[in-house]
N, C-alpha and C. Protein backbone atom coordinates (compact mmCIF):
# COMPACT_ATOMS: atom_id res chain seq x y z
N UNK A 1 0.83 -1.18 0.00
CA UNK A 1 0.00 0.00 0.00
C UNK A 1 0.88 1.25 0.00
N UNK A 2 2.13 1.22 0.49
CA UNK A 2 3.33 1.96 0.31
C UNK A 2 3.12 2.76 -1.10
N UNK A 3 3.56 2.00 -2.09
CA UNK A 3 3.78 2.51 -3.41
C UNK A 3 2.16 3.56 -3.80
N UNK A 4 0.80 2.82 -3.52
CA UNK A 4 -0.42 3.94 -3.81
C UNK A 4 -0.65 4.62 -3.11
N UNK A 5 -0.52 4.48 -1.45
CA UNK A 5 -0.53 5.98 -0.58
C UNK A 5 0.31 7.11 -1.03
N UNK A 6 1.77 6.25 -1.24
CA UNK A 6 2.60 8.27 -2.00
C UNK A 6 2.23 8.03 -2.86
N UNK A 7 1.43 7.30 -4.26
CA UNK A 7 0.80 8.37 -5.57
C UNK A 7 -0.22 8.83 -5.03
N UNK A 8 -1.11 8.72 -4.51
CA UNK A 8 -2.37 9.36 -4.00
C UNK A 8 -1.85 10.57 -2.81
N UNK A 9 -0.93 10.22 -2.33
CA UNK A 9 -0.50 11.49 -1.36
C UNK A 9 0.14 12.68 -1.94
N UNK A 10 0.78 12.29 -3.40
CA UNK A 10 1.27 13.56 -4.26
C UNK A 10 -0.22 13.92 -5.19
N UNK A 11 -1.26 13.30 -4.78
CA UNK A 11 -2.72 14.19 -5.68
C UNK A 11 -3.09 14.77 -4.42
N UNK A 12 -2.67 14.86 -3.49
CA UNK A 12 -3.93 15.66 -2.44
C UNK A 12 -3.17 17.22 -2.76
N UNK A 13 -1.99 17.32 -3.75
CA UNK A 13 -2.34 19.25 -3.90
C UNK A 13 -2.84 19.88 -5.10
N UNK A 14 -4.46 18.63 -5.70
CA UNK A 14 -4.81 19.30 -6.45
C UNK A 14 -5.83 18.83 -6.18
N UNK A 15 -7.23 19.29 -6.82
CA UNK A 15 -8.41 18.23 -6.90
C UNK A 15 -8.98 18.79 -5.26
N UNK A 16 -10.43 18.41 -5.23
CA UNK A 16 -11.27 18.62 -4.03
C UNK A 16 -11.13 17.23 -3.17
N UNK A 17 -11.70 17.46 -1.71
CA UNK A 17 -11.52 16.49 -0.68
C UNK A 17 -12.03 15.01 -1.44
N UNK A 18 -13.25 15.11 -1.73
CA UNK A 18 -13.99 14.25 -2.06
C UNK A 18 -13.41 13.46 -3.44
N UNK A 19 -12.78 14.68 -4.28
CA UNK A 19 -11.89 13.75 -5.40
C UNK A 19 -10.88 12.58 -4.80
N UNK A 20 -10.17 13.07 -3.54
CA UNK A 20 -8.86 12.73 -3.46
C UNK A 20 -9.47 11.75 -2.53
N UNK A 21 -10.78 11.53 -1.53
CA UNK A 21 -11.55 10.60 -0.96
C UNK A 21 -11.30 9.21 -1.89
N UNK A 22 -12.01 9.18 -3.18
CA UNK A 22 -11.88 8.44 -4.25
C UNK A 22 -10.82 7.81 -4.37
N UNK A 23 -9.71 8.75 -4.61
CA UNK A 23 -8.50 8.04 -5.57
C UNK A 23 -7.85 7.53 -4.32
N UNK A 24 -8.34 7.80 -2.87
CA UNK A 24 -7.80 6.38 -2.07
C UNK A 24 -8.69 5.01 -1.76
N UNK A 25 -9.73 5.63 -1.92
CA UNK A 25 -10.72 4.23 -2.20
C UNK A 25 -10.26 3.17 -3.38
N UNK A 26 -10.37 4.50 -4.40
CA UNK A 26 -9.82 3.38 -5.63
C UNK A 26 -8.33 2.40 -5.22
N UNK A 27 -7.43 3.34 -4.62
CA UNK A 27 -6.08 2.63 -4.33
C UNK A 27 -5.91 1.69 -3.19
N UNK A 28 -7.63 1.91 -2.47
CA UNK A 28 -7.45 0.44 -1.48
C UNK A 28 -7.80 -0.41 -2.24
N UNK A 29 -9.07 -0.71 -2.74
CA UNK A 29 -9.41 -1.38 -3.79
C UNK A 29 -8.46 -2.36 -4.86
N UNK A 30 -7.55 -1.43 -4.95
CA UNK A 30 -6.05 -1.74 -6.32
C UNK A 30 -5.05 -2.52 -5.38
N UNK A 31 -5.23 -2.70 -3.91
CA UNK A 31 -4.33 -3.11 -3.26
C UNK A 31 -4.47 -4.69 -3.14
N UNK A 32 -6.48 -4.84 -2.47
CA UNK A 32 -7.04 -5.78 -1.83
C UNK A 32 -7.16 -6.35 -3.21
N UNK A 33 -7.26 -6.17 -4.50
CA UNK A 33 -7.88 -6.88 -5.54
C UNK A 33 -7.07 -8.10 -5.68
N UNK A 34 -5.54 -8.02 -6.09
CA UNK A 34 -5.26 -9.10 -6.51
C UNK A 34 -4.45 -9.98 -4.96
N UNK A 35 -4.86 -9.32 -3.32
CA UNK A 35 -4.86 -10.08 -2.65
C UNK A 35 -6.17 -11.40 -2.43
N UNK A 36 -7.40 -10.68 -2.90
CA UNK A 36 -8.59 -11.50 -2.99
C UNK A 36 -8.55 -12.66 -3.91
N UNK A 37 -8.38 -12.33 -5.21
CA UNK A 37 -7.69 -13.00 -6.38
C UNK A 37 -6.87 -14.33 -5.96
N UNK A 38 -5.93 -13.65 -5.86
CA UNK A 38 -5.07 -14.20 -5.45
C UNK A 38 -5.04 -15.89 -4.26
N UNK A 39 -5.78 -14.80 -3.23
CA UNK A 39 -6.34 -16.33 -2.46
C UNK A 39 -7.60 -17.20 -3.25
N UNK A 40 -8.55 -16.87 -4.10
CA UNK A 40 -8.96 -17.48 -4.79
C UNK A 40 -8.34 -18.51 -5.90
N UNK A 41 -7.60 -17.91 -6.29
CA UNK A 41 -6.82 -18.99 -7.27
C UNK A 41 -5.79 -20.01 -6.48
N UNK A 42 -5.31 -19.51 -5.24
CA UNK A 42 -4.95 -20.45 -4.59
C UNK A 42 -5.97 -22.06 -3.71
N UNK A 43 -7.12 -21.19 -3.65
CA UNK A 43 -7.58 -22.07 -2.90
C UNK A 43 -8.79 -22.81 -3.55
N UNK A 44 -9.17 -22.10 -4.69
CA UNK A 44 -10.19 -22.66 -5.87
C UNK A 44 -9.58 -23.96 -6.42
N UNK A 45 -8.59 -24.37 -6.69
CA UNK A 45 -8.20 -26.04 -6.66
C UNK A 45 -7.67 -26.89 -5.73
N UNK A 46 -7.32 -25.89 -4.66
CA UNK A 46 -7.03 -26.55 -3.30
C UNK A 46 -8.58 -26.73 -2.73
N UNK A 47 -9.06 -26.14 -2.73
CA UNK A 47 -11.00 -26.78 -1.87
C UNK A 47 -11.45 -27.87 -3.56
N UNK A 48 -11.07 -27.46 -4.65
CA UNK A 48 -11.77 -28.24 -5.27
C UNK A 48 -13.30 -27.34 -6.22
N UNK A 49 -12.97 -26.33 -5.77
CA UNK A 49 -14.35 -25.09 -5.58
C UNK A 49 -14.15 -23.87 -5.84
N UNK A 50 -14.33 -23.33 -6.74
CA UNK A 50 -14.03 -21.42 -6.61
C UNK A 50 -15.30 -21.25 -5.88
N UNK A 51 -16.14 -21.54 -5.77
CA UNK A 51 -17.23 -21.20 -5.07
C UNK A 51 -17.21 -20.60 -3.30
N UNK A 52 -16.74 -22.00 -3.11
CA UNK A 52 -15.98 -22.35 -1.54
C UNK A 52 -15.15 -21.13 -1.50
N UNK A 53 -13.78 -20.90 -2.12
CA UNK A 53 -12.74 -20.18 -2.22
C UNK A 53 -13.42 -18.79 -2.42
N UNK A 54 -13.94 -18.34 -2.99
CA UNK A 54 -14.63 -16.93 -3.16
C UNK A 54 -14.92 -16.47 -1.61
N UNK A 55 -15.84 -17.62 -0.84
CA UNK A 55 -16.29 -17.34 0.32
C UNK A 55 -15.33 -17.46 1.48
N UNK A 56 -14.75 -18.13 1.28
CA UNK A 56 -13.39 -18.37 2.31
C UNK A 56 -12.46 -17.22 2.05
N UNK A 57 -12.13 -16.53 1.22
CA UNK A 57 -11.40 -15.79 0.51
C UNK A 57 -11.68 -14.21 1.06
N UNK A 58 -12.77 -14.00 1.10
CA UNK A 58 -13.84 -12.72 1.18
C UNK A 58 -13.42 -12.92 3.12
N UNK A 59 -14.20 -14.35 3.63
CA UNK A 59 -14.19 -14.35 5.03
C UNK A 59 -12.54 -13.51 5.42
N UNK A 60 -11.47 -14.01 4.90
CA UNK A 60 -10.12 -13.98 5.26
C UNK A 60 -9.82 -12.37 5.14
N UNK A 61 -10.10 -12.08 3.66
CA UNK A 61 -9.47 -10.50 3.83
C UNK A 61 -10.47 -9.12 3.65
N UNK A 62 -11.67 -9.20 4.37
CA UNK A 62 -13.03 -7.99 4.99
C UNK A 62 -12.34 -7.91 5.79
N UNK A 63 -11.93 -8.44 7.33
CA UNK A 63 -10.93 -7.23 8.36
C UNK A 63 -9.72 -6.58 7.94
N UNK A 64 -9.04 -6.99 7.32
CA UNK A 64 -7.73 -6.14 7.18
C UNK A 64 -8.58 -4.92 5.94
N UNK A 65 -9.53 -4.73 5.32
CA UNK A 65 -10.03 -4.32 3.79
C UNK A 65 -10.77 -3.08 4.90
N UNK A 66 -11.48 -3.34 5.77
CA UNK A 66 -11.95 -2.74 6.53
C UNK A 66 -11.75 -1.82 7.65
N UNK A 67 -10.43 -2.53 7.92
CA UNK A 67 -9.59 -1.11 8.81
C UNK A 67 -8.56 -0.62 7.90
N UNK A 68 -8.37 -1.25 6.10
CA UNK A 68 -7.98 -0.20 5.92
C UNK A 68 -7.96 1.30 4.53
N UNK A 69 -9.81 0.40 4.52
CA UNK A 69 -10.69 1.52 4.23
C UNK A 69 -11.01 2.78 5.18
N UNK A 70 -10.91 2.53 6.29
CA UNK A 70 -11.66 3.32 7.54
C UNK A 70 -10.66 3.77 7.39
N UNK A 71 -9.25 3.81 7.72
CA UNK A 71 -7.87 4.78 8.14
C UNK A 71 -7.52 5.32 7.58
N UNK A 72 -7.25 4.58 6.28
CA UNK A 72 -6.67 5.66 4.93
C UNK A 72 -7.45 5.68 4.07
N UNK A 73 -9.25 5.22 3.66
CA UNK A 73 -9.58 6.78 2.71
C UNK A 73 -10.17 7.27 3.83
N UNK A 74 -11.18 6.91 4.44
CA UNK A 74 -11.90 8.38 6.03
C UNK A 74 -11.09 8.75 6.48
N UNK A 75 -10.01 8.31 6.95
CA UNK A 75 -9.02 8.59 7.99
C UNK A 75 -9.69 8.72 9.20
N UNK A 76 -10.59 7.84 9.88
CA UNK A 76 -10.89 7.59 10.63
C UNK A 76 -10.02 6.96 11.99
N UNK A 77 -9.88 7.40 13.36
CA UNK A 77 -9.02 6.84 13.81
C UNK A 77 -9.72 6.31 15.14
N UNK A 78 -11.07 7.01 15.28
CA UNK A 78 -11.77 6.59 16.91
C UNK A 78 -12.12 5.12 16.45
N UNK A 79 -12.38 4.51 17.95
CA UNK A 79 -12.70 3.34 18.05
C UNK A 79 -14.16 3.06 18.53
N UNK A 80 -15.15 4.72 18.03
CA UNK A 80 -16.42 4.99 18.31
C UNK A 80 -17.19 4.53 17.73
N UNK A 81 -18.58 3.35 18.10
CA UNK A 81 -19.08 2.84 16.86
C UNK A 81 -18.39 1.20 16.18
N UNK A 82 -17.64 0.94 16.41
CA UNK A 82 -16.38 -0.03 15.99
C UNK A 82 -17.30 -1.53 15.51
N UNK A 83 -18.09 -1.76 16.63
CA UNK A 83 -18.89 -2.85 16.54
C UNK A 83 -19.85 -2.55 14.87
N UNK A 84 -21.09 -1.23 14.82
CA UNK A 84 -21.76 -1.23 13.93
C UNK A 84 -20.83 -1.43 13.20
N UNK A 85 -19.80 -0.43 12.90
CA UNK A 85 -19.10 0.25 11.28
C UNK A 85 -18.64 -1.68 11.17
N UNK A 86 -18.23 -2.21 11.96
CA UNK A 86 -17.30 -3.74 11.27
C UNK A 86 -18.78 -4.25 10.88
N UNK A 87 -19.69 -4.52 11.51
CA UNK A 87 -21.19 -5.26 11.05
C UNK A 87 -21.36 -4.78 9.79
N UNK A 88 -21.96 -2.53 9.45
CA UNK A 88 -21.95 -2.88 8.36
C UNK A 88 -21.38 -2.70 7.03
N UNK A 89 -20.08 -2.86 7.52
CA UNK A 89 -19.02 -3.18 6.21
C UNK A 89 -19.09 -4.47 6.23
N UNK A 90 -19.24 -5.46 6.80
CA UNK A 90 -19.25 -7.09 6.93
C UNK A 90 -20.58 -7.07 6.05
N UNK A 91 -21.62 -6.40 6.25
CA UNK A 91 -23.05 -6.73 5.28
C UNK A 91 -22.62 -6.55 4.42
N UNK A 92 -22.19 -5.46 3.89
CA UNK A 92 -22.00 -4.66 2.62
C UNK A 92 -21.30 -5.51 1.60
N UNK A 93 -19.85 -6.00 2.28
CA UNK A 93 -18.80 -6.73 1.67
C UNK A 93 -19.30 -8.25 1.16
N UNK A 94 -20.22 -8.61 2.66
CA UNK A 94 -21.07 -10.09 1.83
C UNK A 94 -22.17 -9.72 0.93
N UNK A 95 -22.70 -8.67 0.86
CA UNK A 95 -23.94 -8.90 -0.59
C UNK A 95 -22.77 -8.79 -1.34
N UNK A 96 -21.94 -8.24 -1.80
CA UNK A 96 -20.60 -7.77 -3.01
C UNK A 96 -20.18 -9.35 -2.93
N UNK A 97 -19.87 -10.06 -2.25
CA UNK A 97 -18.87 -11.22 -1.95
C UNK A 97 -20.40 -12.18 -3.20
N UNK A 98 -21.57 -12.21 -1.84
CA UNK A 98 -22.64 -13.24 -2.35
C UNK A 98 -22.85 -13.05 -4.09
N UNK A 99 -22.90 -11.70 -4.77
CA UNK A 99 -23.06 -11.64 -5.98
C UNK A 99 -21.96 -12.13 -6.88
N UNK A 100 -21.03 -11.59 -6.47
CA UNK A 100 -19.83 -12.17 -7.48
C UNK A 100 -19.79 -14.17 -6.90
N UNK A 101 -20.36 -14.62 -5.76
CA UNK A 101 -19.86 -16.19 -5.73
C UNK A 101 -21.18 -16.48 -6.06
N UNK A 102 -22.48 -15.94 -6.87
CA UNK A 102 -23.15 -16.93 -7.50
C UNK A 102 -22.74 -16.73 -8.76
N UNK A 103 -22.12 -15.52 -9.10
CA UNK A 103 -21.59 -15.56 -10.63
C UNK A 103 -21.03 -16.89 -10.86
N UNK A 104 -19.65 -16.50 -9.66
CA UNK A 104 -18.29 -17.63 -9.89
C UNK A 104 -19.29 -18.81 -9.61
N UNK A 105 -20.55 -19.41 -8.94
CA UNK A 105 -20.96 -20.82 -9.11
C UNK A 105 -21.49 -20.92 -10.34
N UNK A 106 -21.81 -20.17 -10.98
CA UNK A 106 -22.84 -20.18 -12.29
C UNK A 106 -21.53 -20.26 -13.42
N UNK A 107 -19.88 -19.95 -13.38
CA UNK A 107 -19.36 -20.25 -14.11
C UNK A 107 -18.86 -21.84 -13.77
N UNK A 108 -18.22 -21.46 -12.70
CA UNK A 108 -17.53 -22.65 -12.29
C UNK A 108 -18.12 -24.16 -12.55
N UNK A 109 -19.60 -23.91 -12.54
CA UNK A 109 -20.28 -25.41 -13.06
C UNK A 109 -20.50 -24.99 -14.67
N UNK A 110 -20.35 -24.41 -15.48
CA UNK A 110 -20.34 -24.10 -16.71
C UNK A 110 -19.27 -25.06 -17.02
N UNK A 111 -18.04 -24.09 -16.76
CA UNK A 111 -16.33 -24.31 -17.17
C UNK A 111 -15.41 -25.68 -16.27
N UNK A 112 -16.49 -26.89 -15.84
CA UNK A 112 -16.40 -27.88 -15.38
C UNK A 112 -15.86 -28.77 -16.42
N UNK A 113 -15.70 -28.83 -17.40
CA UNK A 113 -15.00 -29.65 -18.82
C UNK A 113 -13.73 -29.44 -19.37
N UNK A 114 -12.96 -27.76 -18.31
CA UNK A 114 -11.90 -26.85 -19.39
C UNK A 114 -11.00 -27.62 -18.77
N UNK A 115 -9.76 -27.02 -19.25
CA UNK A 115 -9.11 -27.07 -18.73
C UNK A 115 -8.54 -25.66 -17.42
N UNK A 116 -7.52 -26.10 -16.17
CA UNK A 116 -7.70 -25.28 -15.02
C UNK A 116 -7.19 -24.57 -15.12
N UNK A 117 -6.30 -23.59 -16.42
CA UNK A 117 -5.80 -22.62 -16.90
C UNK A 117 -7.34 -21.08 -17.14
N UNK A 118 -7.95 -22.02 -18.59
CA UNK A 118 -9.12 -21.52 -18.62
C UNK A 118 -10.26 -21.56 -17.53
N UNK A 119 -10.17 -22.07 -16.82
CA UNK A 119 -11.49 -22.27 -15.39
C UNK A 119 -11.07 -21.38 -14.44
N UNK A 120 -9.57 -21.02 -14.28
CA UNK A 120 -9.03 -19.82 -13.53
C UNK A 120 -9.10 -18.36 -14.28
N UNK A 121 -9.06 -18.40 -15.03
CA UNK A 121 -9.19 -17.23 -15.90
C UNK A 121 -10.54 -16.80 -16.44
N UNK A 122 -11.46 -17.85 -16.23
CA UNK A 122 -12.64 -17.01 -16.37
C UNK A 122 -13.49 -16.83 -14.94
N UNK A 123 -13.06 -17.54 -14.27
CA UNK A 123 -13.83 -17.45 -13.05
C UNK A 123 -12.92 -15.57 -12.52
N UNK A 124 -11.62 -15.33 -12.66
CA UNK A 124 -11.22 -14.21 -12.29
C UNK A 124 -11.90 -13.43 -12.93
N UNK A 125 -12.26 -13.24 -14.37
CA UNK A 125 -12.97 -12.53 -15.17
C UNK A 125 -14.85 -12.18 -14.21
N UNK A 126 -15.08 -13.13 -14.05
CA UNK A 126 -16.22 -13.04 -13.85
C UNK A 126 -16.61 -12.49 -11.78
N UNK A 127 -15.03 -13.06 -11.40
CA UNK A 127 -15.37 -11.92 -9.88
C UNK A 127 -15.04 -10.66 -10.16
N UNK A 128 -14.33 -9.95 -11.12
CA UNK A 128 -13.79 -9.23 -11.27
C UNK A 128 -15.15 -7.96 -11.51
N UNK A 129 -16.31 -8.79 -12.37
CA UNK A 129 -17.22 -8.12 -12.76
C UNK A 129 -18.02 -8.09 -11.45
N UNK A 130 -18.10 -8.61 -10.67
CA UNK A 130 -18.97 -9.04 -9.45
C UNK A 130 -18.92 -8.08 -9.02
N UNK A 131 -17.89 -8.35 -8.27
CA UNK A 131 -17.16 -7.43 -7.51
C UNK A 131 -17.36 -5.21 -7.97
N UNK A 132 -17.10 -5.31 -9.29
CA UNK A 132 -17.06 -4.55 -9.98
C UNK A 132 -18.29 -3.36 -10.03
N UNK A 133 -19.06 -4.69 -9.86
CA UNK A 133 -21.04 -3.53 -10.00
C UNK A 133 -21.21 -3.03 -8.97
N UNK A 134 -20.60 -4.38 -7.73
CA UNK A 134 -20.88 -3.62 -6.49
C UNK A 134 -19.87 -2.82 -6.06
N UNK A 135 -18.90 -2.66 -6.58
CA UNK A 135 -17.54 -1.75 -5.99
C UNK A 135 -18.56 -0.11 -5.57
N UNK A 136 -19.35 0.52 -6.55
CA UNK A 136 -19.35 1.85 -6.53
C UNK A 136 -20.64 2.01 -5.42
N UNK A 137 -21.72 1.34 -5.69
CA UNK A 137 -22.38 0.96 -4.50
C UNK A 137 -21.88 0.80 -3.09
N UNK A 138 -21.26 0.09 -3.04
CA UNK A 138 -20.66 -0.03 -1.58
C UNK A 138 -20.20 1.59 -1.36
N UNK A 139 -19.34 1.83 -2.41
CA UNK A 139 -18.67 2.97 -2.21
C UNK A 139 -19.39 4.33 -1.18
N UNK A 140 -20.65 3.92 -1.71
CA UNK A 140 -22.00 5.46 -1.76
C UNK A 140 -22.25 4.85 -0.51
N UNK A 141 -22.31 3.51 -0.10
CA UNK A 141 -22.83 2.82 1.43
C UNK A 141 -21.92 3.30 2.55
N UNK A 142 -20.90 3.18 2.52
CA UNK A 142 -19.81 3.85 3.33
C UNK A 142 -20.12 5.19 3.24
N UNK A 143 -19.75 5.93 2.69
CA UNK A 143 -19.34 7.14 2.17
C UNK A 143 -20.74 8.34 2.87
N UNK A 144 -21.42 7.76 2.54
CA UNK A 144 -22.83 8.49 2.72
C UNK A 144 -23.71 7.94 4.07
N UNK A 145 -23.94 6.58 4.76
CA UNK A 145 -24.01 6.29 5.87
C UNK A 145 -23.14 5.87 6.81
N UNK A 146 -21.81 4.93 6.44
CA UNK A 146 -20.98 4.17 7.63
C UNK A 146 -20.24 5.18 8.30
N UNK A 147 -19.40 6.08 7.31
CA UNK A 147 -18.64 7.23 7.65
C UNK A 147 -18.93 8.45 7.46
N UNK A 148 -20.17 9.29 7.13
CA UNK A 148 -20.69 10.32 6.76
C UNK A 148 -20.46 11.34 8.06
N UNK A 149 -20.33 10.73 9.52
CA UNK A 149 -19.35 12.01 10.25
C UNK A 149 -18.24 12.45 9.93
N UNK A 150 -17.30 11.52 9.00
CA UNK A 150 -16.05 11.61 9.23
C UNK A 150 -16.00 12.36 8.04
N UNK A 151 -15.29 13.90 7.64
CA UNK A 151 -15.06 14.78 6.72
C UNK A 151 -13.20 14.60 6.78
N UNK A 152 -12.75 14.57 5.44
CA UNK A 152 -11.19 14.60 4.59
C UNK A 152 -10.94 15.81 4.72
């Protein structure tokens, strides 16, 4: 996260709060993506399941995604609230999680014949989109109720 906090820390002397809100959302986002990924493709032929792995995957990295959405884009630092805000970023993150793992079940029993080159590569394709619809949604869920005290 090193390398996108200083590009995003050399945009905060241009652009409005709320721009520069964004381009660290976007750069948590750019951080957690191919850690999510990542444990998916590891564990989508180790369970036997991208399905499984999507959900195991999601379970594993929502706390670290979550404190460090809250710190570095809100910059949130109280521990006021701690219980709701983890509940509902935990909702938020499982409808986003649940949509993209009925995608990935709806491929994964499709692409049951490929080979596990192609069955990894489209199942990434297809969380990618999951994930994707709900990225900006969530975004407005945070932004506008979880953290709407907290001003940049």
């Amino acid at each position: 996260m090193e390398l996108a906090g200083g590009w995003v820390a050399h945009t905060n002397t241009t652009g409005t709060d709320a721009a520069r809100k964004k381009l660290r959302y976007t750069a948590v986002a750019l951080v957690f993506l191919p850690i999510g990924q990542g444990l998916i493709q590891v564990l989508g032929p180790w369970l036997n399941s991208y399905t499984r792995a999507s959900l195991l995957a999601a379970a594993i990295a929502t706390v670290p995604n979550f404190f460090a959405n809250k710190h570095f884009v809100w910059r949130a630092a109280s521990g006021k609230n701690l219980h709701h805000q983890v509940l509902v970023f935990w909702t938020v993150v499982m409808l986003a999680v649940g949509l993209a793992t009925y995608l990935t079940y709806l491929v994964d029993d499709a692409m049951a014949g490929h080979s596990r080159p192609v069955h990894g590569i489209v199942v990434f394709l297809v969380q990618v989109l999951g994930f994707g619809l709900v990225w900006i949604g969530r975004y407005l869920i945070l932004d506008r109720w979880l953290f709407r005290e907290i001003r940049t």
